[in-house]
N, C-alpha and C. Protein backbone atom coordinates (compact mmCIF):
# COMPACT_ATOMS: atom_id res chain seq x y z
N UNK A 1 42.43 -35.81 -33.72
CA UNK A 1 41.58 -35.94 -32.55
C UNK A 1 40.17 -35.42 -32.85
N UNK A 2 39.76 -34.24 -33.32
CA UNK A 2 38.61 -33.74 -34.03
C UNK A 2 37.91 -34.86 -34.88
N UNK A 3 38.87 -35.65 -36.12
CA UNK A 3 37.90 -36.60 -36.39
C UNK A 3 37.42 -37.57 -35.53
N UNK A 4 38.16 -38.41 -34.66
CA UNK A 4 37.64 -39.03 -33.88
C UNK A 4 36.29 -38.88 -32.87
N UNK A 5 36.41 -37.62 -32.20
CA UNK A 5 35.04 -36.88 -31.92
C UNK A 5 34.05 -36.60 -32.71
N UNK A 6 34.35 -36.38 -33.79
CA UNK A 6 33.56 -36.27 -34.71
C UNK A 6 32.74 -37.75 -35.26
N UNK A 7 33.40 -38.90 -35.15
CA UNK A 7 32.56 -40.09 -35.00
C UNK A 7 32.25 -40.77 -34.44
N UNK A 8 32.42 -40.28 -32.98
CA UNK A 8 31.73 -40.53 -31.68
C UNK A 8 30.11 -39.70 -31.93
N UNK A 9 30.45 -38.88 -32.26
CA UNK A 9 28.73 -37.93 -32.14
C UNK A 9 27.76 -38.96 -32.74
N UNK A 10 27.96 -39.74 -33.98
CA UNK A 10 27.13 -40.35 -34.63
C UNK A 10 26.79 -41.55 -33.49
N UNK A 11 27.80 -41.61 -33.18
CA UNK A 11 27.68 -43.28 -32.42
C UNK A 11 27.10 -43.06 -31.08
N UNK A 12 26.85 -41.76 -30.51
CA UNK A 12 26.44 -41.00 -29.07
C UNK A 12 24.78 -40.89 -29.69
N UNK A 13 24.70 -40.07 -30.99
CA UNK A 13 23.28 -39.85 -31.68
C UNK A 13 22.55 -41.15 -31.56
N UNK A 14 23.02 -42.22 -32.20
CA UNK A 14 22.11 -43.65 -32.40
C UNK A 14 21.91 -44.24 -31.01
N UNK A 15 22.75 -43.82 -30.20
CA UNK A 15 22.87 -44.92 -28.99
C UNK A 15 21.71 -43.93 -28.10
N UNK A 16 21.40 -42.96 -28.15
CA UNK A 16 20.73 -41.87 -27.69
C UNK A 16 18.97 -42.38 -28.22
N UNK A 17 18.79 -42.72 -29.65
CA UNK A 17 17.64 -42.44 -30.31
C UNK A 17 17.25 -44.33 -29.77
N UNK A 18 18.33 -45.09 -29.77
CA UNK A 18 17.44 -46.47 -29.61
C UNK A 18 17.73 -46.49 -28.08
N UNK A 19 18.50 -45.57 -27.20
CA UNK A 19 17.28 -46.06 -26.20
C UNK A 19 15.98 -45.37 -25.66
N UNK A 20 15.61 -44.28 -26.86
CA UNK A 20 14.63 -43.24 -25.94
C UNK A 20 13.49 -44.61 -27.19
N UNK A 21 13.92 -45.05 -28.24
CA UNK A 21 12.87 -45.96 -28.99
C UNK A 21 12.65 -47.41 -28.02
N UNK A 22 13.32 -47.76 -26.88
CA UNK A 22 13.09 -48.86 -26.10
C UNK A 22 12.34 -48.29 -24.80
N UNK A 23 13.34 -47.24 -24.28
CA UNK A 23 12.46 -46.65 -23.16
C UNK A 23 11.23 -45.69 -22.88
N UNK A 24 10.96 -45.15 -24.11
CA UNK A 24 10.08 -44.26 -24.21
C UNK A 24 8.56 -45.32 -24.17
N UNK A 25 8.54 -46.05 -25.18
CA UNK A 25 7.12 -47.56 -25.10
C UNK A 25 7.10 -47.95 -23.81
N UNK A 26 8.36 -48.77 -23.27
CA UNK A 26 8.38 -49.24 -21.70
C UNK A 26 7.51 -48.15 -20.71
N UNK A 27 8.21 -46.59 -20.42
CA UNK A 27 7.47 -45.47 -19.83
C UNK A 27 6.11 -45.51 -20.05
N UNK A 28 5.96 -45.21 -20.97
CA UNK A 28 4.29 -45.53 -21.56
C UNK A 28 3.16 -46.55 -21.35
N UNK A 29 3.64 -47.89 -21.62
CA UNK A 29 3.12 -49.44 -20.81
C UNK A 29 2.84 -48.92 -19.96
N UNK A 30 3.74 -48.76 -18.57
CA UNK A 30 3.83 -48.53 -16.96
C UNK A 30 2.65 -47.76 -16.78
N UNK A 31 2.77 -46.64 -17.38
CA UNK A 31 1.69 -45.45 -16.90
C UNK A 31 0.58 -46.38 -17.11
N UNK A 32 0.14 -46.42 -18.33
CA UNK A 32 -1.06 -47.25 -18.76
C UNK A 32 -1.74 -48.65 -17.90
N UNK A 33 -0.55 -49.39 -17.83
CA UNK A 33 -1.08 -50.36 -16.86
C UNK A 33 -1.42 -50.09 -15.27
N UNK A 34 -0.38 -49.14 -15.01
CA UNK A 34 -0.74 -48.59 -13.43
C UNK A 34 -2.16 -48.32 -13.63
N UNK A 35 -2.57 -47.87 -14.12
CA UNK A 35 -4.38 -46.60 -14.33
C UNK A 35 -5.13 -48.03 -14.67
N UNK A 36 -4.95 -49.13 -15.01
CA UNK A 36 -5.74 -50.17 -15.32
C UNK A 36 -5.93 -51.47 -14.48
N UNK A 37 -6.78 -50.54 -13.29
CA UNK A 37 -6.94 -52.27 -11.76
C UNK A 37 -7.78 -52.76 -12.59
N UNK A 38 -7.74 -54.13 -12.29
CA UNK A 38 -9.07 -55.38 -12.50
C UNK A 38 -9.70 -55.71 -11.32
N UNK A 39 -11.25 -55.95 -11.23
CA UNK A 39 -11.57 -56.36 -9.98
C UNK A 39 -12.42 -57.50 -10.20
N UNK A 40 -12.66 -58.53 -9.62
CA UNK A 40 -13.67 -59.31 -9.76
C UNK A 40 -14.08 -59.69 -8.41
N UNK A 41 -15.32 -60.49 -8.03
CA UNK A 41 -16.32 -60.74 -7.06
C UNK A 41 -16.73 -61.65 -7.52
N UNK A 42 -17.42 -62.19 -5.99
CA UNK A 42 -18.10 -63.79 -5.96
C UNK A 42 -19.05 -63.40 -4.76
N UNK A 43 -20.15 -63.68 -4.75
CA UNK A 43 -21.04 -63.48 -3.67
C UNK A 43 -22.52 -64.73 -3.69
N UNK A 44 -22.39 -64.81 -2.36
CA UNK A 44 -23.20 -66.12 -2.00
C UNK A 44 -24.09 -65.52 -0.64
N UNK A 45 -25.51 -65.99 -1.34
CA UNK A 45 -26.59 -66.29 -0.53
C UNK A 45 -26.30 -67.12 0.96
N UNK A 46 -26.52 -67.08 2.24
CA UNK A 46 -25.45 -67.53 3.20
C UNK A 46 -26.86 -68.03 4.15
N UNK A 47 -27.12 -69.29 4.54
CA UNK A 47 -28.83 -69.27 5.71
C UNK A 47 -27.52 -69.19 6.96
N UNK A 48 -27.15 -67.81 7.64
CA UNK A 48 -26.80 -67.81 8.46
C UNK A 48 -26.61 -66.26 9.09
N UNK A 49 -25.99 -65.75 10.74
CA UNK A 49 -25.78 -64.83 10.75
C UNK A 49 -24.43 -64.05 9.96
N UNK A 50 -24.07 -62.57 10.62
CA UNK A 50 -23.15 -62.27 9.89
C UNK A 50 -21.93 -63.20 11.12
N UNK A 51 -22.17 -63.20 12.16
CA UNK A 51 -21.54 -63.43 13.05
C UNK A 51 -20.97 -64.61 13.41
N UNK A 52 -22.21 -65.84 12.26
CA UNK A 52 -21.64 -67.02 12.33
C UNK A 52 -20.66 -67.24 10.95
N UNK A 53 -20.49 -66.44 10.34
CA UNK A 53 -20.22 -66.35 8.83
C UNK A 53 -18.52 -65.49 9.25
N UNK A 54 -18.46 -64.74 9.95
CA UNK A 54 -17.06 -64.21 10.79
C UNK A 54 -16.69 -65.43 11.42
N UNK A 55 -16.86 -65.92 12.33
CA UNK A 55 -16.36 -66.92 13.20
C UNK A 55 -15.90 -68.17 12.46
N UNK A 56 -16.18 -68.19 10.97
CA UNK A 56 -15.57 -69.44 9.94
C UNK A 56 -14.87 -68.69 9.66
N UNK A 57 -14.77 -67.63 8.84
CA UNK A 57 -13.52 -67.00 8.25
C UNK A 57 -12.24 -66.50 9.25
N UNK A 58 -12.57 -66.07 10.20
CA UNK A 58 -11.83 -65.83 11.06
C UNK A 58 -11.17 -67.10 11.52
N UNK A 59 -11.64 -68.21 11.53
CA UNK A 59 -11.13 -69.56 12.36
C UNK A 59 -10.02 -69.81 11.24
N UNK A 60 -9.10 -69.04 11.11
CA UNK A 60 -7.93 -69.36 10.08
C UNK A 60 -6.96 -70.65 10.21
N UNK A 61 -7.11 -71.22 11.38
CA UNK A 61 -6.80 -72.65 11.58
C UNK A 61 -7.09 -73.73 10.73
N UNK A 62 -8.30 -73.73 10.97
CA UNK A 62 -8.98 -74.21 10.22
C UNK A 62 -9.24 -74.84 8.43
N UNK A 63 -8.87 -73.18 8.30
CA UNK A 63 -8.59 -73.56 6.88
C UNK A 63 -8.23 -74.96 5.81
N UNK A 64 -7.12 -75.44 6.41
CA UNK A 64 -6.70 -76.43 5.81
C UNK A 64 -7.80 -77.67 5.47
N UNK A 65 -8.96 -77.69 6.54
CA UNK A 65 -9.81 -78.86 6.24
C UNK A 65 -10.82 -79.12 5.74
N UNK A 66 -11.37 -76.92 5.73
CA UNK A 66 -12.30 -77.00 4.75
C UNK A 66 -12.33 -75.77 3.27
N UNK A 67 -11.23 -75.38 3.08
CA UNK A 67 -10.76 -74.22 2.33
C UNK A 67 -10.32 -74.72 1.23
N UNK A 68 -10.89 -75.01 0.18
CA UNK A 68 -9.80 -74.75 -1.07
C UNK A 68 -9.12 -74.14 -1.69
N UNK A 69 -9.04 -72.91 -1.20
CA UNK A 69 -9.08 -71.71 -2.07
C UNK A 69 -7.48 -70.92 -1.55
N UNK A 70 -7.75 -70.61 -0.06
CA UNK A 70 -6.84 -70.69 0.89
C UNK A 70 -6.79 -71.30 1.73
N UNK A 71 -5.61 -72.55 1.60
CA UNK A 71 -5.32 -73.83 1.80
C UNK A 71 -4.73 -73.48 3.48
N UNK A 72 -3.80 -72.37 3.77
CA UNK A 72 -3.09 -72.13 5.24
C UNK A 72 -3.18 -70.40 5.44
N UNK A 73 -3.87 -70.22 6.90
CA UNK A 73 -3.11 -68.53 6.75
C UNK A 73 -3.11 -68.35 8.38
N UNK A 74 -1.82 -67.59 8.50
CA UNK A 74 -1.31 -67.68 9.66
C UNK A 74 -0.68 -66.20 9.67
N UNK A 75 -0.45 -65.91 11.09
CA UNK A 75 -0.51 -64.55 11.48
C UNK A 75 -1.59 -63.80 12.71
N UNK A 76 -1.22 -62.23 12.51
CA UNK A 76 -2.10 -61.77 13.48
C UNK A 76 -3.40 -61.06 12.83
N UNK A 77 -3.63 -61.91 12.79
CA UNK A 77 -5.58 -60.78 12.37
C UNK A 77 -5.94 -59.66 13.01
N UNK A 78 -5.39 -58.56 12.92
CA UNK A 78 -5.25 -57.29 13.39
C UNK A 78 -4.88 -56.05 12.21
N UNK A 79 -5.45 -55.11 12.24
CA UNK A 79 -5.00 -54.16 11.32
C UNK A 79 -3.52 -53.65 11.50
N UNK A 80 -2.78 -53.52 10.52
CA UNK A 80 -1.53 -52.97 10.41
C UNK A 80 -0.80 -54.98 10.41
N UNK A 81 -1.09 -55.70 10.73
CA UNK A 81 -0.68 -57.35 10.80
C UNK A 81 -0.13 -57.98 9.93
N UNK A 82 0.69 -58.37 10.02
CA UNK A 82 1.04 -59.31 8.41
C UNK A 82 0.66 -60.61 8.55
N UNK A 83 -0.04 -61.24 7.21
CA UNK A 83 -0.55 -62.77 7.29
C UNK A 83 0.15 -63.60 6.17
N UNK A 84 0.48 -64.72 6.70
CA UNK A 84 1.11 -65.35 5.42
C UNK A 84 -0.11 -66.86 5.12
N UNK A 85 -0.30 -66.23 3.81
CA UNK A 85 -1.21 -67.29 2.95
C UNK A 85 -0.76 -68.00 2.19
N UNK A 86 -1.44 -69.23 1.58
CA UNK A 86 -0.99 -69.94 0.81
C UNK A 86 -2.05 -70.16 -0.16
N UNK A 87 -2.52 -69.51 -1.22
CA UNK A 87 -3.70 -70.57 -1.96
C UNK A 87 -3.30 -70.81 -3.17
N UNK A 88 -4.44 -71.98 -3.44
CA UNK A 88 -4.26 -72.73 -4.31
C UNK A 88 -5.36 -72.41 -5.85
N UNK A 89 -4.60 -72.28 -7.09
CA UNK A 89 -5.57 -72.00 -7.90
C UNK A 89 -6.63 -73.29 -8.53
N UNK A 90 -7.19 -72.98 -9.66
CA UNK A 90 -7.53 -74.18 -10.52
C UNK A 90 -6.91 -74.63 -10.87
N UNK A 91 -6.11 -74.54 -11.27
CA UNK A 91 -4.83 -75.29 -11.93
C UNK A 91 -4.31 -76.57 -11.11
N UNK A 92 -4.20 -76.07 -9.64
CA UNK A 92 -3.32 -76.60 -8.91
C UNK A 92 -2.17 -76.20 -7.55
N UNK A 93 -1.76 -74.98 -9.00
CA UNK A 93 -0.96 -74.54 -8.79
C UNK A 93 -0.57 -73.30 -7.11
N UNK A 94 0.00 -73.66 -6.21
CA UNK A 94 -0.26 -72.91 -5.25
C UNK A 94 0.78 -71.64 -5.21
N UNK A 95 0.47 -70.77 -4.27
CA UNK A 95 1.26 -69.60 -4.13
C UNK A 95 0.97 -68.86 -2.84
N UNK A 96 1.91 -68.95 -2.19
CA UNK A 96 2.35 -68.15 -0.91
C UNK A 96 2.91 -66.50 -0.92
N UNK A 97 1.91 -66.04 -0.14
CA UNK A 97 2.32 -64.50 0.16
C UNK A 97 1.96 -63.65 0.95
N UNK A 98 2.90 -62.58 1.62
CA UNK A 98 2.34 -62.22 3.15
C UNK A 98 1.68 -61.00 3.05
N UNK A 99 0.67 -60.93 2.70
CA UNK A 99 -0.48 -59.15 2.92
C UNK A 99 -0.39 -58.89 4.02
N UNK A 100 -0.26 -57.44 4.36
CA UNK A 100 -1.06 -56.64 4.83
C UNK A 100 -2.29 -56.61 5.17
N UNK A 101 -2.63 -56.82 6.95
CA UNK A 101 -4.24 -56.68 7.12
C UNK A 101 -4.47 -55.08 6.92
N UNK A 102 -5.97 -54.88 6.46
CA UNK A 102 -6.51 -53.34 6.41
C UNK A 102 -7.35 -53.51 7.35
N UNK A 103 -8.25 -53.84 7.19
CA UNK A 103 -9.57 -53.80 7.95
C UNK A 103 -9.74 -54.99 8.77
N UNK A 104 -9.80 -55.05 9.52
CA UNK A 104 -10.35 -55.96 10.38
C UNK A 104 -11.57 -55.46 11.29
N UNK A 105 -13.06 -56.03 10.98
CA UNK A 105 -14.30 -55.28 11.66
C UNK A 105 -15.06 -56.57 11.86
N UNK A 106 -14.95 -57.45 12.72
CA UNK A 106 -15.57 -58.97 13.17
C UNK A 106 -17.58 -58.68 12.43
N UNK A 107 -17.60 -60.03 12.19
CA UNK A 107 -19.17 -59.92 11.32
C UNK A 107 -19.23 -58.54 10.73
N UNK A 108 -18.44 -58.04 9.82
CA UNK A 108 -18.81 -57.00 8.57
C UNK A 108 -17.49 -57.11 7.40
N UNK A 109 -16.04 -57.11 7.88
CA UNK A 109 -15.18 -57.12 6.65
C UNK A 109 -13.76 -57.54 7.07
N UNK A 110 -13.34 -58.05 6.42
CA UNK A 110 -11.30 -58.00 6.45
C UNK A 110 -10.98 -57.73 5.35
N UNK A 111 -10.49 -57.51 5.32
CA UNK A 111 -9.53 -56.49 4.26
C UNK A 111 -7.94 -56.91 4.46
N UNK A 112 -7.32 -57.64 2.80
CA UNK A 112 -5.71 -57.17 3.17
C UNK A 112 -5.14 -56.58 1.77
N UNK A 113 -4.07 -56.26 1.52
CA UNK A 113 -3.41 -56.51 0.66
C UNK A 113 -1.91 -56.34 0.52
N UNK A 114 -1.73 -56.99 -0.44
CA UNK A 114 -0.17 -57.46 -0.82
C UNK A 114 0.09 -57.51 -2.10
N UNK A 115 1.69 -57.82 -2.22
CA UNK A 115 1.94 -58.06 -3.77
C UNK A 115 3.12 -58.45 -3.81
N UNK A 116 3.17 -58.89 -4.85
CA UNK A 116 4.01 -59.99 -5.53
C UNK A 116 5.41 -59.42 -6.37
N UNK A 117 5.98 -59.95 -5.75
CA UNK A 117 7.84 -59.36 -5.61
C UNK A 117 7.32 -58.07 -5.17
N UNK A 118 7.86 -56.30 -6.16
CA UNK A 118 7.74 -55.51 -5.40
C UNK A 118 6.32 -54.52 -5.29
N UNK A 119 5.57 -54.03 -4.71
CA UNK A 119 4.79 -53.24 -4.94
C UNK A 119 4.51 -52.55 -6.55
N UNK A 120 3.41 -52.49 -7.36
CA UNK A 120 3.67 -51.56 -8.33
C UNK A 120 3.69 -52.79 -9.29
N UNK A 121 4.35 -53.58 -9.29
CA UNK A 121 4.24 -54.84 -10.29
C UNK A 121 3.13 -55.84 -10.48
N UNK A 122 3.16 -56.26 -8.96
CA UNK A 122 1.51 -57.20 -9.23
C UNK A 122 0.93 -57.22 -7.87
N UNK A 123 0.09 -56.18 -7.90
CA UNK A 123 -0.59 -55.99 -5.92
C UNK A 123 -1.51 -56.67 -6.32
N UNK A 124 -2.78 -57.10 -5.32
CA UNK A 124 -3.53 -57.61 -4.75
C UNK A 124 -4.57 -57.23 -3.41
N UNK A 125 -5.80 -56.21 -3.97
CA UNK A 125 -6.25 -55.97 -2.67
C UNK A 125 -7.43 -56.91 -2.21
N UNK A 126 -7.44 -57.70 -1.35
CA UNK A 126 -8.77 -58.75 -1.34
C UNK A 126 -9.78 -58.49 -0.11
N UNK A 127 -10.93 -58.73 -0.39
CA UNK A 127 -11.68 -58.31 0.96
C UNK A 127 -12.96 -59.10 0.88
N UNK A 128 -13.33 -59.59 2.16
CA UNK A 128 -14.68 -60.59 2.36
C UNK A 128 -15.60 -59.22 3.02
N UNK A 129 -16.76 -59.11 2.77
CA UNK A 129 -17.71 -58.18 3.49
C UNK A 129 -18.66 -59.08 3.55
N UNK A 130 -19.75 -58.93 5.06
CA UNK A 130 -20.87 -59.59 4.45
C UNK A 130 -22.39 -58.29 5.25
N UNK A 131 -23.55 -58.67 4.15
CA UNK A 131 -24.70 -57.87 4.40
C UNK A 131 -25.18 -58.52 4.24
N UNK A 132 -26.59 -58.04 5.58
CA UNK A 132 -27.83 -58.65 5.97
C UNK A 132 -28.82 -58.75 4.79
N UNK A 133 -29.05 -60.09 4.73
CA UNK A 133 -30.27 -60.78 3.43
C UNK A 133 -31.72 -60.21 4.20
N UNK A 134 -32.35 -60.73 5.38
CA UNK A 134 -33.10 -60.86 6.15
C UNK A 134 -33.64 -61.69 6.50
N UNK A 135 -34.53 -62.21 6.92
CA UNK A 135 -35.19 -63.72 7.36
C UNK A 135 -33.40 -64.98 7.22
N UNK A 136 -32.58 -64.35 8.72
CA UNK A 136 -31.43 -65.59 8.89
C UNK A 136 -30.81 -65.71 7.68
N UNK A 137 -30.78 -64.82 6.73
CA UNK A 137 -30.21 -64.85 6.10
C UNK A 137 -28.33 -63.62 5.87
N UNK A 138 -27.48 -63.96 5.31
CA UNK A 138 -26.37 -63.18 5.07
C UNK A 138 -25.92 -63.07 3.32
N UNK A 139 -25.60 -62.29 3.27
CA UNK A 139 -24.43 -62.35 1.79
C UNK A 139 -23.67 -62.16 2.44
N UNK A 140 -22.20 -63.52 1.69
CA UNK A 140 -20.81 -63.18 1.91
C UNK A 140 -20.38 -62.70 0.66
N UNK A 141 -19.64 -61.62 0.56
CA UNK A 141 -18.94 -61.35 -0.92
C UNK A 141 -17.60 -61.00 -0.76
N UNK A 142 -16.69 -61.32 -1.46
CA UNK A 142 -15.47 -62.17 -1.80
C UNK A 142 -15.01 -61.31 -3.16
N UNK A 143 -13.91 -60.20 -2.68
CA UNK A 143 -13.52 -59.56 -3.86
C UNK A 143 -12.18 -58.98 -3.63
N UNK A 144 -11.58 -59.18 -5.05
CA UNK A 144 -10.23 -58.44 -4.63
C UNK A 144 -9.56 -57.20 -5.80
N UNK A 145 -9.21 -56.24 -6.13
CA UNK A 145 -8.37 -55.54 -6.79
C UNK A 145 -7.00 -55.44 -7.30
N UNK A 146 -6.66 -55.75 -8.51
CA UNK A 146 -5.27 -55.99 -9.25
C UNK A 146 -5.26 -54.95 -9.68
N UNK A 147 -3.56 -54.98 -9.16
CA UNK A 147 -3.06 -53.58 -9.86
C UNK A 147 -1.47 -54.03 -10.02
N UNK A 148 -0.68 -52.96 -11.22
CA UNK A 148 0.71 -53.34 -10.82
C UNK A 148 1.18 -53.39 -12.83
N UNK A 149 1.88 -53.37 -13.26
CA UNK A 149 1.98 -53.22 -14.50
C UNK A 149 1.98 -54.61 -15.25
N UNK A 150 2.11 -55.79 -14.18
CA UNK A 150 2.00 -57.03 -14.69
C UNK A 150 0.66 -57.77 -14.96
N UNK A 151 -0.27 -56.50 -14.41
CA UNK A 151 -1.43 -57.21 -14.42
C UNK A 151 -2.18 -57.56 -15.87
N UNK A 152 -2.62 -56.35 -16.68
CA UNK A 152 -2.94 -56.58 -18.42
C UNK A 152 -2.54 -57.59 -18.56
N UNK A 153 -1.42 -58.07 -18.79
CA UNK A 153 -1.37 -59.07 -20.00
C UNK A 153 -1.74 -60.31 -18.86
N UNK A 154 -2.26 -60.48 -18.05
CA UNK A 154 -2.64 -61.27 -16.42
C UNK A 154 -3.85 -61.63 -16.79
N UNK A 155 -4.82 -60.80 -17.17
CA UNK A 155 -6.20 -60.49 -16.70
C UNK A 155 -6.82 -61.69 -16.94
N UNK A 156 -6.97 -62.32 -18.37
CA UNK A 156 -7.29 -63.57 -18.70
C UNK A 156 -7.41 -64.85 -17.62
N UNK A 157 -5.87 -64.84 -17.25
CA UNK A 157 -5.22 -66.11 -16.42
C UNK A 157 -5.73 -66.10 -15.20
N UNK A 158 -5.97 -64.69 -14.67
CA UNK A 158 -6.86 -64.32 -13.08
C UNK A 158 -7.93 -64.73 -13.37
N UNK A 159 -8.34 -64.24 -14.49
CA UNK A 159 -9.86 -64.44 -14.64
C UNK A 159 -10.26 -66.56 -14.40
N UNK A 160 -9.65 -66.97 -15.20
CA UNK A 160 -9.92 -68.43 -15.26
C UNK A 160 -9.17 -69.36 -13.79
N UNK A 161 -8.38 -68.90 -13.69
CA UNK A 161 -8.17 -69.60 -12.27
C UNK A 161 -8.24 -68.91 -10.91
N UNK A 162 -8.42 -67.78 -10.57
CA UNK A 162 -9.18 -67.04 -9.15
C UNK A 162 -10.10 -67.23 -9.45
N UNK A 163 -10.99 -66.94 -10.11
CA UNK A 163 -12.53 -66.85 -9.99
C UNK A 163 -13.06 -67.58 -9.44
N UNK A 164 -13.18 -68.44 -10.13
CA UNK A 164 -14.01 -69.51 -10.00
C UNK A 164 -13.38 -70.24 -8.34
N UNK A 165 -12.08 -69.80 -8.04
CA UNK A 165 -11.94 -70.79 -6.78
C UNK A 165 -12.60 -69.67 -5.52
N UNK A 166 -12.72 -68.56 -5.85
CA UNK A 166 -13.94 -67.35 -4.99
C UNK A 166 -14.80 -67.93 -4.87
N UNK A 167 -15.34 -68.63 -5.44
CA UNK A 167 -16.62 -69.37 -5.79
C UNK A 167 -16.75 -70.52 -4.78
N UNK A 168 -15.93 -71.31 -4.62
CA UNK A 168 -15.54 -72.70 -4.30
C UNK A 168 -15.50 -72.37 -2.98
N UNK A 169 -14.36 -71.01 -2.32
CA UNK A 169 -14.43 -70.72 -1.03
C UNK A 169 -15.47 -70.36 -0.65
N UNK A 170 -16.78 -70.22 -1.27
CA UNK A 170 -17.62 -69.20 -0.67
C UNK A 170 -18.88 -70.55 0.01
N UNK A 171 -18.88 -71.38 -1.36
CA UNK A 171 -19.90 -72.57 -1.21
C UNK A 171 -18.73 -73.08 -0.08
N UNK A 172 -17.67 -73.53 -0.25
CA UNK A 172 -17.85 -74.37 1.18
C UNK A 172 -17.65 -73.51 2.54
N UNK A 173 -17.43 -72.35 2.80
CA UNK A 173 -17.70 -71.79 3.61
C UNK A 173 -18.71 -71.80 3.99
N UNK A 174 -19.59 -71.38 3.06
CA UNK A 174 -21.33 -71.77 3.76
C UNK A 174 -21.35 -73.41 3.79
N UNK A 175 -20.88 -74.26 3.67
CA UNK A 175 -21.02 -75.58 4.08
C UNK A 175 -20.46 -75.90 5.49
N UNK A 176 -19.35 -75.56 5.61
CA UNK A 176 -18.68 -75.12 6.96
C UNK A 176 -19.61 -74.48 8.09
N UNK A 177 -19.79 -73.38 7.91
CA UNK A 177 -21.33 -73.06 8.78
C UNK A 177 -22.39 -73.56 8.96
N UNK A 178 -22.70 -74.31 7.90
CA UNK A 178 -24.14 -74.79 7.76
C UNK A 178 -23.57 -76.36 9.10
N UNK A 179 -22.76 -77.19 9.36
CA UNK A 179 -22.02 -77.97 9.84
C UNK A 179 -21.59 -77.61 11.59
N UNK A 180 -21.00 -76.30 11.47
CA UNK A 180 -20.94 -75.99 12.78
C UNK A 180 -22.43 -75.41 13.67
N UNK A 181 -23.52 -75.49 12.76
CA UNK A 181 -24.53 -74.97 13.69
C UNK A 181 -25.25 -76.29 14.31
């Protein structure tokens, strides 16, 4: 019986060392990627108020006819609210998911965020603000924060298909306004 225990220890030792050599890197990733948000922005020159520039974004109905970006969003536009969105990247490719409103402050900001399966993996904080240009003029700016351990090896793929559709929402938003005045 002693030998037998005795060649369990070896087989307890190795099974011990490969998983602290699998889990110890994994531990490590996590930390690292948690501490590493990405943020990017899109901001557009706007010939309008802040107030007419709220009253498009807010008209979440709407969306569908002049939004590329976010194609449907439905819900209560209220802080503490859940909204379920749908947008669509460059690619094509669409994706549905229900944030969290933060801020809601009519002609100055909304604020939500969410994430994808569970918290910690792939969040998403996004927020429209806009400030006074002067002479009838507004900036809308269009930005959001990644975080979550899936994001790194992400950053690229966000980069080439969000971006640029920030962009897309922002010009036809100001086309949208420029239309309803």
């Amino acid at each position: 019986m002693a030998k037998a225990a005795r060649r369990r220890r070896p087989i307890l030792r190795y099974t011990a060392i490969a998983a602290t050599a699998v889990l110890l890197p994994a531990v490590a990733y996590s930390i690292w990627a948690v501490s590493r948000d990405y943020e990017m922005s899109s901001a557009l020159e706007i010939e309008a108020t802040a107030d007419e520039v709220w009253a498009v974004l807010a008209d979440r109905e709407s969306y569908p006819r002049w939004n590329p970006f976010i194609v449907s969003s439905a819900g209560d536009l209220v802080e503490g609210g859940t909204l379920t969105n749908e947008l669509i990247d460059t690619n094509g490719g669409s994706m549905t998911f229900t944030p969290t409103v933060l801020t809601v402050e009519p002609g100055r900001e909304l604020r939500w965020k969410g994430s994808v399966m569970l918290p910690g993996i792939f969040d998403g904080e996004h927020w429209f603000t806009t400030e006074p240009a002067g002479d009838g003029l507004v900036v809308l700016h269009q930005e959001e924060r990644f975080s979550g351990i899936a994001v790194p090896p992400m950053i690229g793929s966000i980069r080439e298909t969000t971006l640029p559709m920030f962009d897309r929402m922002n010009e036809a938003l100001a086309a949208e306004v420029s239309r309803r005045r």
